[in-house]
N, C-alpha and C. Protein backbone atom coordinates (compact mmCIF):
# COMPACT_ATOMS: atom_id res chain seq x y z
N UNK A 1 0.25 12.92 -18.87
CA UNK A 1 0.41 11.71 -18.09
C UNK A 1 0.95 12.12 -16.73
N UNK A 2 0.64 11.78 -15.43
CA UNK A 2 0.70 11.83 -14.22
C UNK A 2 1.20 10.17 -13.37
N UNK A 3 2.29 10.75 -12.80
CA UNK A 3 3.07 9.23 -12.40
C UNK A 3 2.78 9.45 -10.66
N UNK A 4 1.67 8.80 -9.70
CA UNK A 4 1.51 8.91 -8.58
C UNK A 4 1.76 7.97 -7.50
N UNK A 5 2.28 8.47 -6.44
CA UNK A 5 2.72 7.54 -5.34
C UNK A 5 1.29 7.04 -4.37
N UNK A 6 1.02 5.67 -3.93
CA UNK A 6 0.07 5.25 -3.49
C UNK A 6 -0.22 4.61 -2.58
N UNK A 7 -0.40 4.35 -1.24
CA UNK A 7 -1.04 3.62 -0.43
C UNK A 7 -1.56 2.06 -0.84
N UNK A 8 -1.31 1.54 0.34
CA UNK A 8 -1.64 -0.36 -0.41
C UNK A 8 -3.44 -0.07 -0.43
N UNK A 9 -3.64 0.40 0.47
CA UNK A 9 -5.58 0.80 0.33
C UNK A 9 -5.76 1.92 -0.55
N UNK A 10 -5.15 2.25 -0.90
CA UNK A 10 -5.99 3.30 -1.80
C UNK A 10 -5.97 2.88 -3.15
N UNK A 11 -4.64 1.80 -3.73
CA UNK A 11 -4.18 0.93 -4.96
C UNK A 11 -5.27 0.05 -5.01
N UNK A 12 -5.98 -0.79 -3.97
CA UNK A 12 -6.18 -1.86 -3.60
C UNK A 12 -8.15 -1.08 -4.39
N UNK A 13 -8.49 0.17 -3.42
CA UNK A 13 -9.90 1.04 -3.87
C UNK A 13 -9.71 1.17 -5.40
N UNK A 14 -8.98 1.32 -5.69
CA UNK A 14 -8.76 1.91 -7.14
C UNK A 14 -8.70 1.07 -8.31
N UNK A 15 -8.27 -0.10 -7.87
CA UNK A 15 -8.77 -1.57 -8.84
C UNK A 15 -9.67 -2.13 -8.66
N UNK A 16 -10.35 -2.42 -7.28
CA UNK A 16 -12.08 -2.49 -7.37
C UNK A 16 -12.74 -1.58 -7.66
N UNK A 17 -12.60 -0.46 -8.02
CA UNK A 17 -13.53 0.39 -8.57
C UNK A 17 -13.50 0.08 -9.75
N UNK A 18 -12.80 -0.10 -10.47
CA UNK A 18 -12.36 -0.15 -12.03
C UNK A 18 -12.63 -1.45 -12.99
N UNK A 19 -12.72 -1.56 -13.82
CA UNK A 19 -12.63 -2.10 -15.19
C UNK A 19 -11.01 -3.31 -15.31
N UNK A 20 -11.13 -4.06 -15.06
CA UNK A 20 -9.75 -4.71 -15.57
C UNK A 20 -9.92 -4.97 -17.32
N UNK A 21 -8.60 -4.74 -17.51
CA UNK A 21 -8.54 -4.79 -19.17
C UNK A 21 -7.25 -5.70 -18.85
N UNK A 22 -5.98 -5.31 -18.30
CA UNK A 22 -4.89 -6.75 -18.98
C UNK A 22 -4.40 -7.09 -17.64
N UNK A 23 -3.56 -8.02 -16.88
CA UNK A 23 -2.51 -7.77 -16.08
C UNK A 23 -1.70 -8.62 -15.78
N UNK A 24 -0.78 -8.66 -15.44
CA UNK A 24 0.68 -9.39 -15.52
C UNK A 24 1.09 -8.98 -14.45
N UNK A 25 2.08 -10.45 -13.94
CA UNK A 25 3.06 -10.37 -12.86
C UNK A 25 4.16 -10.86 -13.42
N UNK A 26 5.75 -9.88 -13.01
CA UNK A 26 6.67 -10.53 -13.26
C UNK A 26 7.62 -9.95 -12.11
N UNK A 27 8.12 -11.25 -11.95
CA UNK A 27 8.67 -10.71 -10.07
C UNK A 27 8.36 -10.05 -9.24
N UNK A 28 7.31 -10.40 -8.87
CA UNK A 28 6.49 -10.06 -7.81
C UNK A 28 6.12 -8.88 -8.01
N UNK A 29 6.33 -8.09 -9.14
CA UNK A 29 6.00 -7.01 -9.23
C UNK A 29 4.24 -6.93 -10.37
N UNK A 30 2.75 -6.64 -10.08
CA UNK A 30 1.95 -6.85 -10.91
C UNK A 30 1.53 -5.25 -11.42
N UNK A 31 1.77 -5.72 -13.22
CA UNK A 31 1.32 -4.42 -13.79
C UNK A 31 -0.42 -4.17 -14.08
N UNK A 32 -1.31 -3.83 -13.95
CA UNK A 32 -2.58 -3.98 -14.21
C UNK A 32 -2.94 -2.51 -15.03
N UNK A 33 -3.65 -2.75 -16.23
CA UNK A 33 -4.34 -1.83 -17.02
C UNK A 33 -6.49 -1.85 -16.62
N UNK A 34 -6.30 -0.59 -16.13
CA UNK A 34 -7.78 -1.07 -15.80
C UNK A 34 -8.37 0.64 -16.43
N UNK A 35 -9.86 0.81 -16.13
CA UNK A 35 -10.46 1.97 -16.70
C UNK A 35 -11.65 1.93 -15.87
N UNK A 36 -11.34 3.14 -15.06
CA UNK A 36 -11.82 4.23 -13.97
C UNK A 36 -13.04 4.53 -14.59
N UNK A 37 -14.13 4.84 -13.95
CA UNK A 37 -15.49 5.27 -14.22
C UNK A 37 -15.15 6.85 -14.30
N UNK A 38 -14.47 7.42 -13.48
CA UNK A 38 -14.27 8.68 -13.16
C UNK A 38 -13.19 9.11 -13.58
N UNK A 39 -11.76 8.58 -13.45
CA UNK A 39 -10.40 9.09 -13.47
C UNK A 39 -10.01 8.22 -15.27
N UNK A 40 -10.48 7.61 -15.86
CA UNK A 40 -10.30 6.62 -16.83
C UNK A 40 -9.32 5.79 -17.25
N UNK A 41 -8.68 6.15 -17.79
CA UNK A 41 -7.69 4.87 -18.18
C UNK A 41 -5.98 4.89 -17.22
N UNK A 42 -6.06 3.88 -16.17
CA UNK A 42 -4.89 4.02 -15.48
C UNK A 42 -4.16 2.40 -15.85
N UNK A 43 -2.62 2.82 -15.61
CA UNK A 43 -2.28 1.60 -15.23
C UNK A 43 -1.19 1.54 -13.44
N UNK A 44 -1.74 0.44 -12.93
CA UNK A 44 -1.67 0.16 -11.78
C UNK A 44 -0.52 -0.48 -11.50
N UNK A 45 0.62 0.15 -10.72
CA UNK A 45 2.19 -0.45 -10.66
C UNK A 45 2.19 -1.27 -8.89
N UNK A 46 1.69 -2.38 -8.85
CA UNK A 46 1.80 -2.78 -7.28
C UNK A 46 3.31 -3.79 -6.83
N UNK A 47 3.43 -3.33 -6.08
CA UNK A 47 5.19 -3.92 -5.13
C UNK A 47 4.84 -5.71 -4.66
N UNK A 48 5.36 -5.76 -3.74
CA UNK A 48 5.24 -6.96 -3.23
C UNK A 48 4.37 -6.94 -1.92
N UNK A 49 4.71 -5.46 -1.29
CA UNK A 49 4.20 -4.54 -0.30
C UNK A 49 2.88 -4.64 -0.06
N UNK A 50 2.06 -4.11 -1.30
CA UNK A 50 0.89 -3.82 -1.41
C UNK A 50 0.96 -2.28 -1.83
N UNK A 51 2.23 -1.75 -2.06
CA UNK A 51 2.51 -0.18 -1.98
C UNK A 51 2.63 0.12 -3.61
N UNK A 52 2.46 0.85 -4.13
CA UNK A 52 2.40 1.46 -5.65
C UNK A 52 2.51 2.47 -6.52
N UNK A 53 2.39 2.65 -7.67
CA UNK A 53 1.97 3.71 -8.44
C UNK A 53 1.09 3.80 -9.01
N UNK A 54 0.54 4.84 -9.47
CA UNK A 54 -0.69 4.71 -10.74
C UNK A 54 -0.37 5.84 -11.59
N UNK A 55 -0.35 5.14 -13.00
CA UNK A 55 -0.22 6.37 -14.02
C UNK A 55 -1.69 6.50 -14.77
N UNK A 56 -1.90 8.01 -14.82
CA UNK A 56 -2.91 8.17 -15.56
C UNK A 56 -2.79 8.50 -16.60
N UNK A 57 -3.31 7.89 -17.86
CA UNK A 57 -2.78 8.10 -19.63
C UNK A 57 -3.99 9.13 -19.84
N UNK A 58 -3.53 10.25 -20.53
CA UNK A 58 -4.56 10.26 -21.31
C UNK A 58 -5.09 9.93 -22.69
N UNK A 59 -6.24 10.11 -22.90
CA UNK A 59 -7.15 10.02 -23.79
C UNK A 59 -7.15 10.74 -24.86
């Protein structure tokens, strides 16, 4: 598992590329589980910012 720091555009590329499977907001903070054509199963940590993380699970 890989815990990465992210850009509001590059968070923002990385969930339209993808698959949504669950996502939740709780204080302004939204968790999103989605699945990458290429990179596969991430979940998406976005701020209030637009600024983030992405962890990649593996498989």
């Amino acid at each position: 598992m890989r815990l990465i720091d992210f850009e509001p555009a590059i968070i923002e590329d990385l969930k339209s590329e993808s698959e949504l499977i669950a996502e939740k907001t709780l204080s302004e903070i939204t968790v999103s589980t989605v699945r990458h054509p290429t990179l596969g199963r991430l979940v998406i940590i976005r701020l209030p910012n637009g600024a983030g993380m992405v962890v990649e699970i593996d498989e």
